[in-house]
N, C-alpha and C. Protein backbone atom coordinates (compact mmCIF):
# COMPACT_ATOMS: atom_id res chain seq x y z
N UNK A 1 0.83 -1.19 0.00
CA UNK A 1 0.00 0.00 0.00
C UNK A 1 0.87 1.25 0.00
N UNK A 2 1.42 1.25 0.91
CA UNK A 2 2.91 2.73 1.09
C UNK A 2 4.00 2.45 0.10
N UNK A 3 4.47 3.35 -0.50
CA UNK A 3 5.36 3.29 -1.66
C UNK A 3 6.81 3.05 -0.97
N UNK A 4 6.98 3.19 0.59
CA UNK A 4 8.07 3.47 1.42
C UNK A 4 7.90 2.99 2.50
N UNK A 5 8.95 1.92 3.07
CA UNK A 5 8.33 0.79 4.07
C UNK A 5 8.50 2.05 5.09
N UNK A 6 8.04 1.61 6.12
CA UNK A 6 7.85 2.31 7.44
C UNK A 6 9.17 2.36 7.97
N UNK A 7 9.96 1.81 7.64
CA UNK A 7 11.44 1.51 8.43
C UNK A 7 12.34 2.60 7.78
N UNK A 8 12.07 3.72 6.86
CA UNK A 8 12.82 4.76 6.59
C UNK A 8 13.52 5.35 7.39
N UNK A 9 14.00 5.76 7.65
CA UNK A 9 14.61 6.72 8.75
C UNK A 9 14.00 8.36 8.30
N UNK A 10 14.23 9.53 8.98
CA UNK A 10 13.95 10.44 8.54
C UNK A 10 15.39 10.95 7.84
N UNK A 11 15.42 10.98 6.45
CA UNK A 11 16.72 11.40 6.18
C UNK A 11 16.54 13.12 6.10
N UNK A 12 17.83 13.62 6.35
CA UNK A 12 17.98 15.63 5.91
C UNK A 12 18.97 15.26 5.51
N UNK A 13 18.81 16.60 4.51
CA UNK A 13 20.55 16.76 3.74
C UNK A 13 19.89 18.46 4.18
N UNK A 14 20.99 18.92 4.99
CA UNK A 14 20.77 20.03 5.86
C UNK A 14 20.97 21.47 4.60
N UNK A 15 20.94 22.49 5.13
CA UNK A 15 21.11 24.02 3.92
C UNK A 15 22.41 24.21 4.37
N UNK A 16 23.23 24.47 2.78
CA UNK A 16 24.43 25.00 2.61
C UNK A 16 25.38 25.41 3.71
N UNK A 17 25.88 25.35 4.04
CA UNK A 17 27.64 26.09 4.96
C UNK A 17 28.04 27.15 4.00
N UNK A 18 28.61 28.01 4.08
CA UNK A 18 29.17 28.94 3.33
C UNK A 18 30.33 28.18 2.41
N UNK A 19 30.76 27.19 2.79
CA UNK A 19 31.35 26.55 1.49
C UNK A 19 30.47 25.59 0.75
N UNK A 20 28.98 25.51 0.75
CA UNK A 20 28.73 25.06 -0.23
C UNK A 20 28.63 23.60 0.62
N UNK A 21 28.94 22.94 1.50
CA UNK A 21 28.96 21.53 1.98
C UNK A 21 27.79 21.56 2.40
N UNK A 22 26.82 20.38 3.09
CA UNK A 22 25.54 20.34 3.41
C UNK A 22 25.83 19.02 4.53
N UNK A 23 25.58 19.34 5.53
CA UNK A 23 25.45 17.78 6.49
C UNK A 23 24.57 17.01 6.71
N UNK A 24 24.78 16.10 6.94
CA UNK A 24 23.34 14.75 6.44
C UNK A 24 23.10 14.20 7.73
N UNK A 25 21.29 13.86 7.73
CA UNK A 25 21.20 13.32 9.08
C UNK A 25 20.42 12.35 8.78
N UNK A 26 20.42 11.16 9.57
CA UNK A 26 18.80 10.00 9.57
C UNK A 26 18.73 9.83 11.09
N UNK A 27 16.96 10.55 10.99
CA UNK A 27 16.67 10.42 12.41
C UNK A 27 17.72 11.52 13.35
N UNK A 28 17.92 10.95 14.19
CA UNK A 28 19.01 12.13 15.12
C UNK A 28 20.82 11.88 14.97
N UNK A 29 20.83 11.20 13.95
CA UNK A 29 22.37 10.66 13.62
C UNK A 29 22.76 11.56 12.49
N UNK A 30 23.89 12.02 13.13
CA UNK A 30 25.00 12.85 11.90
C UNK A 30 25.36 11.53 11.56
N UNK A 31 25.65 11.60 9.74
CA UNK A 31 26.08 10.78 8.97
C UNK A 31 27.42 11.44 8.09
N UNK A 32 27.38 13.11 8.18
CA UNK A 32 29.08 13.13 7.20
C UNK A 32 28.27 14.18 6.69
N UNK A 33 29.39 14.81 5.94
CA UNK A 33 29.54 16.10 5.39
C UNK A 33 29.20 15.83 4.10
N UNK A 34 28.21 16.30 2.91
CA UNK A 34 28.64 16.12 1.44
C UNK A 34 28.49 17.81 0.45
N UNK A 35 29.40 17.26 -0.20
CA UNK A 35 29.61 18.01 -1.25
C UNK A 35 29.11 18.43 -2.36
N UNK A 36 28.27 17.23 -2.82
CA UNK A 36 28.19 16.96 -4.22
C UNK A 36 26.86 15.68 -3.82
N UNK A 37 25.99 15.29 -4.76
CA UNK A 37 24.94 14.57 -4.43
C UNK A 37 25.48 13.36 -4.34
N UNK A 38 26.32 13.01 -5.03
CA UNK A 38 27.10 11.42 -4.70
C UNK A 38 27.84 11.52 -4.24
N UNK A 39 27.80 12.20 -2.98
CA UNK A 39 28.62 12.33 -1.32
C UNK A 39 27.04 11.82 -0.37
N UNK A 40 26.26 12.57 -0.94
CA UNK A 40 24.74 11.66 0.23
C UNK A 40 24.34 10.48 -0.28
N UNK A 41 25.00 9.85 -1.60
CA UNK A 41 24.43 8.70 -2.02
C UNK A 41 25.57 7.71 -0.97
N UNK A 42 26.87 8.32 -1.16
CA UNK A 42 27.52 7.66 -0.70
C UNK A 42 27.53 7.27 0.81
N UNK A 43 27.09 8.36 1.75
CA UNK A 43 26.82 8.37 3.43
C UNK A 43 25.80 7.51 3.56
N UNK A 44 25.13 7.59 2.55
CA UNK A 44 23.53 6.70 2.72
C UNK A 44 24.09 5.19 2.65
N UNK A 45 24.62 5.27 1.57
CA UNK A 45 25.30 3.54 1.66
C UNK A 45 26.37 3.26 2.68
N UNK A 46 27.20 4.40 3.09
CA UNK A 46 27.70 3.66 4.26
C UNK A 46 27.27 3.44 5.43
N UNK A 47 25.83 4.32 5.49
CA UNK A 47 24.87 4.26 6.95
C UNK A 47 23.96 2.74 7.06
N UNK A 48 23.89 1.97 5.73
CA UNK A 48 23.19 0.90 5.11
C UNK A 48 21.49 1.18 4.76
N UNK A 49 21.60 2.44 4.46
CA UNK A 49 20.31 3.19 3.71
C UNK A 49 20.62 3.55 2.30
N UNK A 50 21.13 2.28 1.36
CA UNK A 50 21.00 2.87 0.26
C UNK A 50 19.91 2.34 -0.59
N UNK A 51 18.89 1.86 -0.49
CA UNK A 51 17.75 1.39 -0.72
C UNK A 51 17.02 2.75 -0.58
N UNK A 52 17.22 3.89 -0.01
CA UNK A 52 16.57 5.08 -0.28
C UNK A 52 17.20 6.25 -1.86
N UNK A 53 16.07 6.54 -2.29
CA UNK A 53 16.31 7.17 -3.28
C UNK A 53 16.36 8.69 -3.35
N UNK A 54 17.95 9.57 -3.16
CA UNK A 54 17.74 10.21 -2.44
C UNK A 54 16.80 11.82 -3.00
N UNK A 55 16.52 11.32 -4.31
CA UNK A 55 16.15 12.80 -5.16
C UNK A 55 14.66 12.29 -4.61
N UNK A 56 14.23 11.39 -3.76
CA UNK A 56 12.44 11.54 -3.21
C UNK A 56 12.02 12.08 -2.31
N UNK A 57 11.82 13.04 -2.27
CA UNK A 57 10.85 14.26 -1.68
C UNK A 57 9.92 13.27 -0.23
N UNK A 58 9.81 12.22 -0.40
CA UNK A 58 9.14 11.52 0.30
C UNK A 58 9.60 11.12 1.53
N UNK A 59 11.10 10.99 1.25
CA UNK A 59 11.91 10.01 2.03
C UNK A 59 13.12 11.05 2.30
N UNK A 60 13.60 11.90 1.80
CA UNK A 60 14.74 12.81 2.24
C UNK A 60 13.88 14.39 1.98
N UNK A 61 14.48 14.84 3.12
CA UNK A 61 14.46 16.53 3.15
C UNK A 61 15.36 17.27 2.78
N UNK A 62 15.28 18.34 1.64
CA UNK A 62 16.33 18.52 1.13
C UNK A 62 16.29 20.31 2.00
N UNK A 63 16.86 20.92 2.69
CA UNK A 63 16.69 22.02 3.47
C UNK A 63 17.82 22.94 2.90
N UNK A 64 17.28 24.13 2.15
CA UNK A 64 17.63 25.23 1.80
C UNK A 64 17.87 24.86 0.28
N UNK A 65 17.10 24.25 -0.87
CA UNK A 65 17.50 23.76 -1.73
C UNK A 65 17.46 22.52 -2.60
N UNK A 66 17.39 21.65 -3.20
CA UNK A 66 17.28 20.59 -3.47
C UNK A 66 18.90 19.82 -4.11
N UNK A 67 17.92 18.59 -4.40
CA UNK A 67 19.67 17.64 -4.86
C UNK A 67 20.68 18.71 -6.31
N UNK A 68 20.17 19.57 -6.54
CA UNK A 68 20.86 20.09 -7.30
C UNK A 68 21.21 21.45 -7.00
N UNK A 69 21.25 21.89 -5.74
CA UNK A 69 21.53 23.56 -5.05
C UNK A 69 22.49 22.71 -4.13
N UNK A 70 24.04 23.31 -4.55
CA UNK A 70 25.36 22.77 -4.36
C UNK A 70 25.78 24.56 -4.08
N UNK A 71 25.12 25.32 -3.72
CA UNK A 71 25.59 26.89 -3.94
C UNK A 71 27.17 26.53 -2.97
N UNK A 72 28.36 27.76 -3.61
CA UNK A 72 29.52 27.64 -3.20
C UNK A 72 30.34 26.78 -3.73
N UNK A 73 29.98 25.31 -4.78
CA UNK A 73 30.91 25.20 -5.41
C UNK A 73 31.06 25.75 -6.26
N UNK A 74 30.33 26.29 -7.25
CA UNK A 74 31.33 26.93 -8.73
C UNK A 74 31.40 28.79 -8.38
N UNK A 75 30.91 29.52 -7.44
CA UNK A 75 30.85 30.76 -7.10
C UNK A 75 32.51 30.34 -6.37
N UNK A 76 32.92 29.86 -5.91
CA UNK A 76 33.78 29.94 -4.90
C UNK A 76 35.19 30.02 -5.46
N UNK A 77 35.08 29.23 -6.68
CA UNK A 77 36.75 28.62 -7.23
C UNK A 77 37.70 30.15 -7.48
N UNK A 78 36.91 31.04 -7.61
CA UNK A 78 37.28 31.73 -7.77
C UNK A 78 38.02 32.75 -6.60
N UNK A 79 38.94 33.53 -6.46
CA UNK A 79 39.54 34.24 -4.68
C UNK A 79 39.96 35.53 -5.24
């Protein structure tokens, strides 16, 4: 019936740091810093949540942004 077993965790991929990094949580657990969207694919699989898909609105919170608002990497390269 639910598209998403009950056993999800609550995932966040938190809003930007001034460099552009975003920190990831499931439930009340810091999981790591990412950079780039296959930095939360990757935390997710080392947390053993990679059975979550993380561009679903359903199952991850994307806060200040979505899987593609990376603000600070390409503004930054520059000094």
């Amino acid at each position: 019936m639910a598209a998403h077993p009950a056993q999800h965790p609550h995932v966040v991929v938190h809003a930007p740091a001034l460099d552009g990094s975003r920190r990831v949580t499931a439930d009340d657990e810091y999981l790591g810093v990412a950079s780039h969207l296959d930095d939360v694919v990757e935390l997710l699989r080392l947390a053993d949540l990679d059975r979550i898909e993380v561009e679903d609105d359903d199952v991850v919170e994307w806060q200040g942004g979505g899987p593609d608002d990376w603000p600070g990497l390409s503004e930054h390269h520059d000094r």
